[in-house]
Protein backbone atom coordinates (compact mmCIF):
# COMPACT_ATOMS: atom_id res chain seq x y z
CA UNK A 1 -127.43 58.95 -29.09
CA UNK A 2 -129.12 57.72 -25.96
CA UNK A 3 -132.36 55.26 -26.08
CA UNK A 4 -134.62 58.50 -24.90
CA UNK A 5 -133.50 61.08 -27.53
CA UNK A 6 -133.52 57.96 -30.09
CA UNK A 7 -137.11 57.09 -29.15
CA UNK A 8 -138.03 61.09 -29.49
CA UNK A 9 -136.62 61.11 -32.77
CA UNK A 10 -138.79 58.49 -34.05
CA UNK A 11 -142.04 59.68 -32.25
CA UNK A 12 -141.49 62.93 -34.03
CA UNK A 13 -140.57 61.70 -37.11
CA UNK A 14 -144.20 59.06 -36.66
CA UNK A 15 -145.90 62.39 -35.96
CA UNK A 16 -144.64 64.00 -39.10
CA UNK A 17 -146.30 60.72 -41.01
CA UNK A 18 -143.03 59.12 -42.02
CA UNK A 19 -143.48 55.29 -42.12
CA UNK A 20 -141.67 52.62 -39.97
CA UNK A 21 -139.64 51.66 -42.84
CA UNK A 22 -138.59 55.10 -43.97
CA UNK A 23 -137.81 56.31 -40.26
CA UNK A 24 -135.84 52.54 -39.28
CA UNK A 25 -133.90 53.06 -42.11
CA UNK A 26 -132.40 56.55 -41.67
CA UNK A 27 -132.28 55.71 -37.95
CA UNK A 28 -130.37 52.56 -39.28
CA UNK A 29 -132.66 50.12 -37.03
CA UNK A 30 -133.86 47.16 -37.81
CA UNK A 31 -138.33 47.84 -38.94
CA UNK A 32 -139.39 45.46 -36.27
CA UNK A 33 -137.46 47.70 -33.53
CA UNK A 34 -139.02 50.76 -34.61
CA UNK A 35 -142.43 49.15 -34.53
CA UNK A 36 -141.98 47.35 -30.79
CA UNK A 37 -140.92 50.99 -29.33
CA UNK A 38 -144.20 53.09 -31.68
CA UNK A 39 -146.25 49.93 -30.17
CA UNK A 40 -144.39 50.72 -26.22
CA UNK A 41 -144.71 54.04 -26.72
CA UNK A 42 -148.55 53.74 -27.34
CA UNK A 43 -148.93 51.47 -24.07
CA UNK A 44 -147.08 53.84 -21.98
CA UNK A 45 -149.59 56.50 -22.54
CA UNK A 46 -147.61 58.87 -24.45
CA UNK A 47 -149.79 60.03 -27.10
CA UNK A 48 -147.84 59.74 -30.24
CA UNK A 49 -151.24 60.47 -32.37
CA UNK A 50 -151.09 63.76 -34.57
């Protein structure tokens, strides 16, 4: 899996109200990494808001 379709996953997965934790861990990232590309992802004007 490539960064892009990795980041969609966890935008949708956000979206569907799935917590860093919970998402980071059947990803198998590390918390903090799904939390810096949620917090990118916010800053580059994607809106990753419900």
């Amino acid at each position: 899996m490539d960064k892009k379709e990795r980041n969609e996953q966890i935008v949708k997965a956000y979206r569907q109200g799935y917590s860093q934790y919970m998402i980071a861990k059947v990803l198998q990232l590390n918390q903090a990494t799904v939390q810096r590309i949620i917090k990118g992802l916010k800053y580059d004007s994607i809106s990753i808001t419900p």
